[in-house]
C-alpha atoms as a PDB file:
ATOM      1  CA  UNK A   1      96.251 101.585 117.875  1.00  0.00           C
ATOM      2  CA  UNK A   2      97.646  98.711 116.004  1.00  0.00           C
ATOM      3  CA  UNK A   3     101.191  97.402 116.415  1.00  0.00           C
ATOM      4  CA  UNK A   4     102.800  94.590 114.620  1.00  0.00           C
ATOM      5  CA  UNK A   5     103.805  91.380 116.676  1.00  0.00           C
ATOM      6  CA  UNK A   6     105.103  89.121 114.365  1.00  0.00           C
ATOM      7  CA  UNK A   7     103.138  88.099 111.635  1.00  0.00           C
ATOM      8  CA  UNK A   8      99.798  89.546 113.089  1.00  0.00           C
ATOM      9  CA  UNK A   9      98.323  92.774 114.084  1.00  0.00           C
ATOM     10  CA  UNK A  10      97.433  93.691 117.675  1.00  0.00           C
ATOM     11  CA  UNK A  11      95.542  96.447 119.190  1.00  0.00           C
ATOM     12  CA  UNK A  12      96.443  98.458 122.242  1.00  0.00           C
ATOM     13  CA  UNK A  13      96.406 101.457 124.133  1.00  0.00           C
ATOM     14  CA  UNK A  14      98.661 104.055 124.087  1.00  0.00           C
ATOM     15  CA  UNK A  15      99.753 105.074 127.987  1.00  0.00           C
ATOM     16  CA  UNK A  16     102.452 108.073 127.519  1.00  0.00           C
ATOM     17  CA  UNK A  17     103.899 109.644 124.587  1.00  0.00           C
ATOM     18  CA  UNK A  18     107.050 111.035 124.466  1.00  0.00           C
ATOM     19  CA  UNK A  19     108.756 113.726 122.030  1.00  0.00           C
ATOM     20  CA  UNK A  20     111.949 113.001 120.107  1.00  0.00           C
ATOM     21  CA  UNK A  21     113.756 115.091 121.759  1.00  0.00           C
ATOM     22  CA  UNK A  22     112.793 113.718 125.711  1.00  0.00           C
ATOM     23  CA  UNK A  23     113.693 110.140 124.718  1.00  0.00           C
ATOM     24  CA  UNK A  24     115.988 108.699 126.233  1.00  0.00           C
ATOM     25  CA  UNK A  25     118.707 106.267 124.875  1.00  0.00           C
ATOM     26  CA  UNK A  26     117.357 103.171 126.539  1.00  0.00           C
ATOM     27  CA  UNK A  27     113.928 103.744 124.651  1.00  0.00           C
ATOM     28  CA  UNK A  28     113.679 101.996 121.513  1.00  0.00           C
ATOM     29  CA  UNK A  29     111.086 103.142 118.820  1.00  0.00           C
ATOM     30  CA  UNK A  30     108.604 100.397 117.242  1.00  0.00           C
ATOM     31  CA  UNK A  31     106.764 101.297 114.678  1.00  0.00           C
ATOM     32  CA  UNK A  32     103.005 101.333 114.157  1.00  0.00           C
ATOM     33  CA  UNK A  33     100.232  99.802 111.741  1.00  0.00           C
ATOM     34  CA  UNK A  34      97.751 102.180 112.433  1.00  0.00           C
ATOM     35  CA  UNK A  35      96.053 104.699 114.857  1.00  0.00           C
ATOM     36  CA  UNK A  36      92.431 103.127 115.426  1.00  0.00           C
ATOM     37  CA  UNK A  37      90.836 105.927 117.140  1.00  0.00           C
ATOM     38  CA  UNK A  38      92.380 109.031 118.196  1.00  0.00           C
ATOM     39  CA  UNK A  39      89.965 109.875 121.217  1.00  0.00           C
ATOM     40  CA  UNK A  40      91.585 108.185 124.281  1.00  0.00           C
ATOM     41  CA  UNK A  41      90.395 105.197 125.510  1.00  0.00           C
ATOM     42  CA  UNK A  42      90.582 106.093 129.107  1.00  0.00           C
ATOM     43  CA  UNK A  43      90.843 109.522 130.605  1.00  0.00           C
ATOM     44  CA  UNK A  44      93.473 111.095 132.586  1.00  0.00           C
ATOM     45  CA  UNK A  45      91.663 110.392 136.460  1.00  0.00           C
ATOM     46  CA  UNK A  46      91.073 106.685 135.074  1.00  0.00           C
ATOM     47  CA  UNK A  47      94.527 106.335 133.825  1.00  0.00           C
ATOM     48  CA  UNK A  48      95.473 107.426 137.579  1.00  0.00           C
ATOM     49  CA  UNK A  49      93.433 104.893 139.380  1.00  0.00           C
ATOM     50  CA  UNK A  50      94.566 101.778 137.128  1.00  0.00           C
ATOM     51  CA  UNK A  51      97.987 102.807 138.424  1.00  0.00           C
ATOM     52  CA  UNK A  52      97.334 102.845 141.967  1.00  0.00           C
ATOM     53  CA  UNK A  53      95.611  99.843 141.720  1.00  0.00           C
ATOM     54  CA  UNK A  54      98.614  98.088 139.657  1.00  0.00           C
ATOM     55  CA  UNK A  55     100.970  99.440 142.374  1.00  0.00           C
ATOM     56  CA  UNK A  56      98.465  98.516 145.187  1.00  0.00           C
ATOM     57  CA  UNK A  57      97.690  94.951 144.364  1.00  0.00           C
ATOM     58  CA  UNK A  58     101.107  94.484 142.521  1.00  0.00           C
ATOM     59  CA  UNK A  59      99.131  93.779 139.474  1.00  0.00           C
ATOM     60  CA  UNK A  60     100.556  94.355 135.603  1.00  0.00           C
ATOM     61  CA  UNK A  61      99.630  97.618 134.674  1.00  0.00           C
ATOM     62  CA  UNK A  62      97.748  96.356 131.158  1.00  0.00           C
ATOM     63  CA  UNK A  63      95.874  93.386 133.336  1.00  0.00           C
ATOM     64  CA  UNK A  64      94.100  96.637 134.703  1.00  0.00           C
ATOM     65  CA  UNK A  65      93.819  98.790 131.767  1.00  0.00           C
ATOM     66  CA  UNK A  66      92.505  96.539 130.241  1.00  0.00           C
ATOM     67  CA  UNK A  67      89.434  95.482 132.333  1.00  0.00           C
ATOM     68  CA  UNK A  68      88.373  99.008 132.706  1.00  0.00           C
ATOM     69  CA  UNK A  69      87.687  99.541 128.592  1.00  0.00           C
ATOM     70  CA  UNK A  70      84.421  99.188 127.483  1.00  0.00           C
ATOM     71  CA  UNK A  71      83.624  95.479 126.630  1.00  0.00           C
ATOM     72  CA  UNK A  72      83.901  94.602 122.982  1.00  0.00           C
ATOM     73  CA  UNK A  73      86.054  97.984 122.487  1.00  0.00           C
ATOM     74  CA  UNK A  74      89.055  96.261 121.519  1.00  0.00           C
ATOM     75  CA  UNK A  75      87.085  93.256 119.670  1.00  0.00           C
ATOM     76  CA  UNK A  76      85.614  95.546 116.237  1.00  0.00           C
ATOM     77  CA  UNK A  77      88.767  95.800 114.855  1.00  0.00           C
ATOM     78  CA  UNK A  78      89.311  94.249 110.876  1.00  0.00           C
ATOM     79  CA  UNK A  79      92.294  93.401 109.593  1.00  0.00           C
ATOM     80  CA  UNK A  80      92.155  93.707 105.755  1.00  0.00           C
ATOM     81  CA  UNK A  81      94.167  93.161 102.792  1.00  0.00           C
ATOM     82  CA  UNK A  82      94.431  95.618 100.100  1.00  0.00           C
ATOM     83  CA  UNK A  83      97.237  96.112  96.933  1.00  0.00           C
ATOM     84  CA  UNK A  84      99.832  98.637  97.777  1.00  0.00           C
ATOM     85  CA  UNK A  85      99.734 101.218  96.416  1.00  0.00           C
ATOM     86  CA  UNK A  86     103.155 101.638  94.371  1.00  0.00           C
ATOM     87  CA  UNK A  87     102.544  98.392  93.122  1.00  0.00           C
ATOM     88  CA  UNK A  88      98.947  97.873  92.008  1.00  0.00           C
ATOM     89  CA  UNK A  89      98.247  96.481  88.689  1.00  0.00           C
ATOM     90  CA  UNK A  90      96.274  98.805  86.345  1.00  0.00           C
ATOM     91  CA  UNK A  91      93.051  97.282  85.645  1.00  0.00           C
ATOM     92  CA  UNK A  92      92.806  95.147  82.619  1.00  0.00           C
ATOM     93  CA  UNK A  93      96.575  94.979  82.234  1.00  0.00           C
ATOM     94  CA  UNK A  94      97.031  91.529  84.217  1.00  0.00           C
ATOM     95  CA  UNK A  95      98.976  90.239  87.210  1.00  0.00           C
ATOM     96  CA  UNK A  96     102.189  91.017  87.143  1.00  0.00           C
ATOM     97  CA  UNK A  97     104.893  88.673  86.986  1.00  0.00           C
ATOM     98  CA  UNK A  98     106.774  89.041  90.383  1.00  0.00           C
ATOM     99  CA  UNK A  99     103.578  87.001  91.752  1.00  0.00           C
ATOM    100  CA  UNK A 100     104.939  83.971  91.943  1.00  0.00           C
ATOM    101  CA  UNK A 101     102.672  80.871  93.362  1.00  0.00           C
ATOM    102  CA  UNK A 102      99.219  80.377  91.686  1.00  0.00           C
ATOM    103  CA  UNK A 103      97.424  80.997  95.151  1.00  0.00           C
ATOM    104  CA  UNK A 104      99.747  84.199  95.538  1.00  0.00           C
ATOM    105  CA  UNK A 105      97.967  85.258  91.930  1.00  0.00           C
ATOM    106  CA  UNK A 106      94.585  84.160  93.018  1.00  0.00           C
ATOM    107  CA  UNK A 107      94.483  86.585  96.018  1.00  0.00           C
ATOM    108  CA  UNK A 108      95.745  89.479  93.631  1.00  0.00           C
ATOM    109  CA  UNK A 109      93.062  88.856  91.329  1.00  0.00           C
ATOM    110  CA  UNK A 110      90.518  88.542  94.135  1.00  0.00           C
ATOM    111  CA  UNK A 111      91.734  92.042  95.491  1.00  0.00           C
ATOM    112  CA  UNK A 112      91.701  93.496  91.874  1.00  0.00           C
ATOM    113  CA  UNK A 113      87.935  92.775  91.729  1.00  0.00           C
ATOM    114  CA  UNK A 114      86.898  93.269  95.189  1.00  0.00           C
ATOM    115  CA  UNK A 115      90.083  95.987  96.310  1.00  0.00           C
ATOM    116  CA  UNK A 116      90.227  94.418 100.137  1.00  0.00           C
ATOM    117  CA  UNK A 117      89.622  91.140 101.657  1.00  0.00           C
ATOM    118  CA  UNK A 118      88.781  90.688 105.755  1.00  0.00           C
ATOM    119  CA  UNK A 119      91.548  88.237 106.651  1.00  0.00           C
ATOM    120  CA  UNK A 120      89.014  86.271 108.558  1.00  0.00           C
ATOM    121  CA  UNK A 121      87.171  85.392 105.587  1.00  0.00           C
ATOM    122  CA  UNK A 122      90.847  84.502 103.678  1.00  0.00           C
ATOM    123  CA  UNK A 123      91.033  81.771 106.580  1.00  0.00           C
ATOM    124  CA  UNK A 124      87.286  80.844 106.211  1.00  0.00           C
ATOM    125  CA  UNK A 125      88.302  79.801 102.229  1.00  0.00           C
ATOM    126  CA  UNK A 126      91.312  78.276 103.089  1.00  0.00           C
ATOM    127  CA  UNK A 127      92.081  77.190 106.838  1.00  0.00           C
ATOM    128  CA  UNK A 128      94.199  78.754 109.283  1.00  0.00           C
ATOM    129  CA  UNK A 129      97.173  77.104 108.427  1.00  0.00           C
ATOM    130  CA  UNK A 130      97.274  77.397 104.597  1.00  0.00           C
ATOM    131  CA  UNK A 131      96.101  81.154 105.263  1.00  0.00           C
ATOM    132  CA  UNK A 132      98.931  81.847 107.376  1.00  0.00           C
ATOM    133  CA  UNK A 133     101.263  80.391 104.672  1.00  0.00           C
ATOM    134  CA  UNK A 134      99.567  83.096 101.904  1.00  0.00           C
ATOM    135  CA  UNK A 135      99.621  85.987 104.423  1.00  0.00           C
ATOM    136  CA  UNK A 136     103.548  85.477 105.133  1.00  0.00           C
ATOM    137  CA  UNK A 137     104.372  85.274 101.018  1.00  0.00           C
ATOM    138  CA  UNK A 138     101.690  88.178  99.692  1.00  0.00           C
ATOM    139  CA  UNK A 139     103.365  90.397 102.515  1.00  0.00           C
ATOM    140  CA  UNK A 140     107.045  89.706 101.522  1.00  0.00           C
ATOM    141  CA  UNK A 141     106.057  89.775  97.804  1.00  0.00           C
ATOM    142  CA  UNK A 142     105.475  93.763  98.397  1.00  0.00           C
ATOM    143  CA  UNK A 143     102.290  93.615  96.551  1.00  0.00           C
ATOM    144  CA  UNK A 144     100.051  93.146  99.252  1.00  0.00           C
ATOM    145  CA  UNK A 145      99.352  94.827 102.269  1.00  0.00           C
ATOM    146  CA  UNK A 146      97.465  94.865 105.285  1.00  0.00           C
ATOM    147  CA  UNK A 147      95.678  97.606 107.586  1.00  0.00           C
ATOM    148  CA  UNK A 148      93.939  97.726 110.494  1.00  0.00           C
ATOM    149  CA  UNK A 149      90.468  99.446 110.436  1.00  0.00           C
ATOM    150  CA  UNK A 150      87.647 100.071 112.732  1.00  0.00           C
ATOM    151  CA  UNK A 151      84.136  99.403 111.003  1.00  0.00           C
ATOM    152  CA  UNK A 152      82.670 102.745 111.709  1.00  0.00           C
ATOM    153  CA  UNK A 153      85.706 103.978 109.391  1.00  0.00           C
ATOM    154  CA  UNK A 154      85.672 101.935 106.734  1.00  0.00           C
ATOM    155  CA  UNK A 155      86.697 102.740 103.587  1.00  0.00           C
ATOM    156  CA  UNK A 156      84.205 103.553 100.814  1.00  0.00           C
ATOM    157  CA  UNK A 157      84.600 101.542  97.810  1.00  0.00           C
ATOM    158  CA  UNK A 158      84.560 104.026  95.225  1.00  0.00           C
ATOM    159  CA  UNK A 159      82.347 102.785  92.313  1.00  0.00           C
ATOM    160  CA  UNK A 160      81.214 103.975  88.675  1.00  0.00           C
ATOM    161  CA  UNK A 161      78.160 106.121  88.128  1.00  0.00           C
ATOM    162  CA  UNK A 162      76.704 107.348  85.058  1.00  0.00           C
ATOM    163  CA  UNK A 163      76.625 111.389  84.732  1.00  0.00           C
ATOM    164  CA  UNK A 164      75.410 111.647  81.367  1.00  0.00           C
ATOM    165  CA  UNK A 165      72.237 111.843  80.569  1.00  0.00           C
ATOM    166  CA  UNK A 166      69.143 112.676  77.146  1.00  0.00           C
ATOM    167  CA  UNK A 167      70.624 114.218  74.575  1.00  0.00           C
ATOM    168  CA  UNK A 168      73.872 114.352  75.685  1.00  0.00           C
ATOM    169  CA  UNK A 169      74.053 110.364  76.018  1.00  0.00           C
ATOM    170  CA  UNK A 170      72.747 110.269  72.837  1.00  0.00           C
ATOM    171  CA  UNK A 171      74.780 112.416  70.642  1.00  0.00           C
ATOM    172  CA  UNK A 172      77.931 110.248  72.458  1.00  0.00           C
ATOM    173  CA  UNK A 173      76.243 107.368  71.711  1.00  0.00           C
ATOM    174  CA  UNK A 174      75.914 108.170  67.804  1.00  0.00           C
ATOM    175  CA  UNK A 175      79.658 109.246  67.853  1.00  0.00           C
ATOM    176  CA  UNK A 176      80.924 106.061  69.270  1.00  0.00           C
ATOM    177  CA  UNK A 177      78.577 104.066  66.935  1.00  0.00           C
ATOM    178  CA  UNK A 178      79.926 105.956  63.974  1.00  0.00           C
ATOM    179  CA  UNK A 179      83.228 104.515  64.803  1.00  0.00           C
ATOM    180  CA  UNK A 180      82.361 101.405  64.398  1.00  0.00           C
ATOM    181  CA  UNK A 181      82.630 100.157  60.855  1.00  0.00           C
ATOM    182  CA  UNK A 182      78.845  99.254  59.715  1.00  0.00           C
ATOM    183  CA  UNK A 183      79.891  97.700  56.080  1.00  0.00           C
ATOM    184  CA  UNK A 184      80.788  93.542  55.548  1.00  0.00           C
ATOM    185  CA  UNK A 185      83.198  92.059  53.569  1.00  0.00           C
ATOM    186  CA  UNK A 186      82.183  92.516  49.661  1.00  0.00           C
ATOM    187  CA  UNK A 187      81.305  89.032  48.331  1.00  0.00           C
ATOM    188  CA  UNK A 188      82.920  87.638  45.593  1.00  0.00           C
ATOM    189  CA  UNK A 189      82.421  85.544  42.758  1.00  0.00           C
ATOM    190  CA  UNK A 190      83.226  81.276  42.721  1.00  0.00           C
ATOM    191  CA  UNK A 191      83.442  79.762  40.038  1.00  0.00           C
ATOM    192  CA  UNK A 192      82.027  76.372  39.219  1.00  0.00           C
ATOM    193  CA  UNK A 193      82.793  73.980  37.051  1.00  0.00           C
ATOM    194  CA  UNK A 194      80.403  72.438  34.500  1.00  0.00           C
ATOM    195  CA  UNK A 195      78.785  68.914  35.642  1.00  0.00           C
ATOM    196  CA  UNK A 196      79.718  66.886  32.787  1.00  0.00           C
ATOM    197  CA  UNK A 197      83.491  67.877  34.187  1.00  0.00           C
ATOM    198  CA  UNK A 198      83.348  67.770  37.886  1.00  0.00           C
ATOM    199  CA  UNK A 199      84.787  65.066  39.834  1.00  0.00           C
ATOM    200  CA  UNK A 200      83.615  63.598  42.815  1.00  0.00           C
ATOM    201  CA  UNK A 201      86.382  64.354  45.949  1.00  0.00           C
ATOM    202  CA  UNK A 202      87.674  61.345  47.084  1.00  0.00           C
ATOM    203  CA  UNK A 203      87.550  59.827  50.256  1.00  0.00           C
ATOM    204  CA  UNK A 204      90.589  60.792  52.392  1.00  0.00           C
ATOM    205  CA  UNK A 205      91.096  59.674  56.034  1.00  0.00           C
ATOM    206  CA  UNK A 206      92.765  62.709  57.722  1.00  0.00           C
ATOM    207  CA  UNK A 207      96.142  62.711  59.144  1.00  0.00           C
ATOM    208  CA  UNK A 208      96.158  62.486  63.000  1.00  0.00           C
ATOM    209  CA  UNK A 209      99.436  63.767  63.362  1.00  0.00           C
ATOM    210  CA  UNK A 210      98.864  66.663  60.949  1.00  0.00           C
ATOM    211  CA  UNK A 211      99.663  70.276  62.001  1.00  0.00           C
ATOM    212  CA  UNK A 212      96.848  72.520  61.583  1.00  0.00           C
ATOM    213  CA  UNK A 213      97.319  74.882  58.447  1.00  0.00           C
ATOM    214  CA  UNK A 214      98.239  78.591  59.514  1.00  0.00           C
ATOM    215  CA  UNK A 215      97.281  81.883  58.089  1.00  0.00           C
ATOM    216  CA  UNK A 216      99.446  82.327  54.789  1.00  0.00           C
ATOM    217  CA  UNK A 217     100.033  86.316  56.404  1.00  0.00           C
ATOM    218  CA  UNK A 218     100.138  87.482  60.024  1.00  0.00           C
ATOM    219  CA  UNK A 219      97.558  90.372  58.818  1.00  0.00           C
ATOM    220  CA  UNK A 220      94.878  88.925  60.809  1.00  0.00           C
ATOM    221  CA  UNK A 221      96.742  88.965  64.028  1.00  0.00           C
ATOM    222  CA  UNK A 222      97.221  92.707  64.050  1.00  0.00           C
ATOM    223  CA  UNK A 223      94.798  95.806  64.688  1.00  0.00           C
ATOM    224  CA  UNK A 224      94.783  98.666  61.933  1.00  0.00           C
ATOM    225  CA  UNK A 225      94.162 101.689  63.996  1.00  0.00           C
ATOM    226  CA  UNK A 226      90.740 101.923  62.758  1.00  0.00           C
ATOM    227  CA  UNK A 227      90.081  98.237  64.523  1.00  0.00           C
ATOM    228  CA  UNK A 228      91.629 100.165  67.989  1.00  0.00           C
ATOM    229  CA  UNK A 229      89.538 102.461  67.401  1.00  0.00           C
ATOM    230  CA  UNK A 230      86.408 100.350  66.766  1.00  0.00           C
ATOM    231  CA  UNK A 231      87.616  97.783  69.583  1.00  0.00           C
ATOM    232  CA  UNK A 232      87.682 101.129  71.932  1.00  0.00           C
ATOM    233  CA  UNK A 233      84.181 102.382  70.918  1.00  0.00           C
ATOM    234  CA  UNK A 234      82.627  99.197  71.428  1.00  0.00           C
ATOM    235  CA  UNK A 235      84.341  98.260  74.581  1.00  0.00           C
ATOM    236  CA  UNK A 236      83.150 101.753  75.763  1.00  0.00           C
ATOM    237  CA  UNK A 237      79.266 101.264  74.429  1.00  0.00           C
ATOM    238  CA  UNK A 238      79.180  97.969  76.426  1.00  0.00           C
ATOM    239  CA  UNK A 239      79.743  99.756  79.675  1.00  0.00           C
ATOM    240  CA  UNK A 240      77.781 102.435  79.313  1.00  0.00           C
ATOM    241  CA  UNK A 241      75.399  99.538  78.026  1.00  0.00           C
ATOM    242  CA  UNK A 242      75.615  97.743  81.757  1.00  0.00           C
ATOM    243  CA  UNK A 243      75.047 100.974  84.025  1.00  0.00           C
ATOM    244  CA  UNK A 244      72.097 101.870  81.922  1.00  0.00           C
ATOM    245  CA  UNK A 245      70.865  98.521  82.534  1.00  0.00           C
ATOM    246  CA  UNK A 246      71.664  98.113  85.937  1.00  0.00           C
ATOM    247  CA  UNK A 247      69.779 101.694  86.731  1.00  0.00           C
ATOM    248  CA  UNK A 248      66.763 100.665  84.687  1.00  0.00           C
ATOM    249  CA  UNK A 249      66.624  97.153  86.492  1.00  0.00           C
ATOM    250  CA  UNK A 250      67.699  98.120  90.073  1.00  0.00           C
ATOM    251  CA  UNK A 251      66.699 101.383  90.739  1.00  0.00           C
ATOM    252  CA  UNK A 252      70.409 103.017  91.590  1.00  0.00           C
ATOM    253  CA  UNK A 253      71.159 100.288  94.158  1.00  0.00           C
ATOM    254  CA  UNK A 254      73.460  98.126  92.645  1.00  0.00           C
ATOM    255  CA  UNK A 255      77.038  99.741  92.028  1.00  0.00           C
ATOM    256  CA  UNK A 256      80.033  99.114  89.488  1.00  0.00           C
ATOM    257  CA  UNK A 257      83.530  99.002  90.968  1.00  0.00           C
ATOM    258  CA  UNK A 258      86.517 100.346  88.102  1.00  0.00           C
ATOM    259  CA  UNK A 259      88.187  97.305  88.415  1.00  0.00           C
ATOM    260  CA  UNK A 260      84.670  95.210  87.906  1.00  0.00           C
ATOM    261  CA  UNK A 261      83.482  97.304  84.784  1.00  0.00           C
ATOM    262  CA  UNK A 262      86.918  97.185  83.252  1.00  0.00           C
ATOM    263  CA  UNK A 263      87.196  93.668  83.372  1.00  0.00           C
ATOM    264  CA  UNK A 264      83.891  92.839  82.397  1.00  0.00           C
ATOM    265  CA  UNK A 265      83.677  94.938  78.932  1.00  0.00           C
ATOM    266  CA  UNK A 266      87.770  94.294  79.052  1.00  0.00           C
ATOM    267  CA  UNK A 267      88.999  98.409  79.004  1.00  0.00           C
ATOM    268  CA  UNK A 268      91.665  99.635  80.391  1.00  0.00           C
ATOM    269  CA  UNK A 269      92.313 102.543  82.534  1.00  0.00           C
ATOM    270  CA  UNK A 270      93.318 105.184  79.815  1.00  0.00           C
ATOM    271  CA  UNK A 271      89.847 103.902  78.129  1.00  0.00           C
ATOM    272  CA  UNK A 272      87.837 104.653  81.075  1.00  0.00           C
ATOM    273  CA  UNK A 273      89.775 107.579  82.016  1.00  0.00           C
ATOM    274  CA  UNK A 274      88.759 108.724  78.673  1.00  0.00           C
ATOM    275  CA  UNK A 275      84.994 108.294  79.392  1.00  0.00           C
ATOM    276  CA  UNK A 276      85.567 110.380  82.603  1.00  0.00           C
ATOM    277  CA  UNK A 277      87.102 113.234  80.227  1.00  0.00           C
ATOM    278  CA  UNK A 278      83.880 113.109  78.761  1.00  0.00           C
ATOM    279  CA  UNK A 279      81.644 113.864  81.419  1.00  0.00           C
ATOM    280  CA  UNK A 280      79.802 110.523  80.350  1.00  0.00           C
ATOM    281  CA  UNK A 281      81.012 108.137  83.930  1.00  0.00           C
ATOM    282  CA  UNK A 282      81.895 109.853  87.181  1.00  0.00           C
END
């Protein structure tokens, strides 16, 4: 198992359990990180022997336990960092604003896009000590936080596959392009003025410390809800767009993340939720 010691993670053994109701008033409970494997590391007879030998040869008892696990046993645990849970940012929405330092909101967007980071490899970018700093302030900010895994259970990233397929594709495909509108801007007429009355402009050195002009309206800074839903439909088409590609190019092998796709055809998660509705992504 994994126990906290300060501000790292250890592994360990566990040597007797005992029920709530057997323990005593001198025990104190400590809490846990994580169980790391539930079959026993040693069995009963060997947990017997490292005894007698402790008592024997007035040895600590976890000086002997420890020699008799299999080498490297206690050496493939990864300490990771992932967002918790209750706090995790919806995808395309942004960092939120409790993250305070810049590196603080670096690591969030770096676990946004790649969902867990191997502490060793946070040290690797940054140095122990500077990695130490980070780890202390992403814990206490709440939005981080860290788990202890063996590499034979890993997590599986769960990543974006296209379900839909011929005609079905197609007939979504010619939906979503119909919301998109296909017409430009009717052109309108300038008028000119004859030659014999035109004037040449004259030469005018521009203003350095001129503001530039603004829009006379704010029309152009808000979406009718035909432009949502034209923004939508294209946003949508340009994923569906990159795992077509990415099938046709790599044969199945390379793999889109959620937070990946939605940040790089900028959806959010009620967009892509919506393609899920549709049998279109799984």
């Amino acid at each position: 198992m994994a126990v906290p010691y300060g501000e790292r993670l250890v592994e360990g053994i566990t040597w007797h359990t005992h029920l709530a109701d057997d323990a005593g008033d001198g025990l104190e409970l400590r809490p846990i990180s994580a169980i790391l494997d539930v079959e026993p590391a040693l069995l009963p007879h060997q947990q017997a022997l490292a005894e007698w030998m402790s008592s024997y040869y007035v040895t600590p008892l976890s000086k002997i336990a420890f020699r008799m696990l299999p080498r490297g046993l206690l050496q493939r645990t990864r300490v990771v960092l992932h967002l918790a849970k209750n706090e995790a940012p919806v995808p395309g929405e942004g960092i939120p604003e409790q993250a305070g330092s810049l590196r603080l909101q670096a690591l969030i967007g770096l676990l946004l896009v790649d969902e867990e980071l191997h502490v060793e490899k946070l040290k690797q970018m940054l140095g122990p000590k500077r990695a130490r700093e980070l780890l202390s302030e992403a814990l206490a900010s709440g939005l981080v936080e860290r788990e202890a895994q063996f590499p034979g259970t890993k997590k599986l990233k769960r990543v974006v596959r296209l379900v839909a397929e011929g005609d079905k594709l197609a007939q979504w495909r010619q939906q979503a392009e119909a919301q998109i509108p296909q017409s430009l801007p009717s052109a309108t007429a300038i008028t000119m003025a004859p030659d014999n009355v035109r004037r040449r402009p004259k030469k005018t050195t521009p203003d350095p410390w001129a503001m530039p002009a603004m829009p006379a309206t704010a029309d152009v800074l808000t979406l009718t809800p035909q432009d949502r839903v034209s923004l939508q439909a294209q946003r949508q088409l340009a994923a569906i767009d990159l795992l077509q590609n990415d099938r046709a190019t790599n044969g199945g092998n390379a793999f889109w993340t959620p937070n990946k796709l939605c940040k790089a055809c900028k959806l959010n998660q009620a967009q892509l939720q919506a393609l899920v509705r549709e049998n279109i992504i799984a």
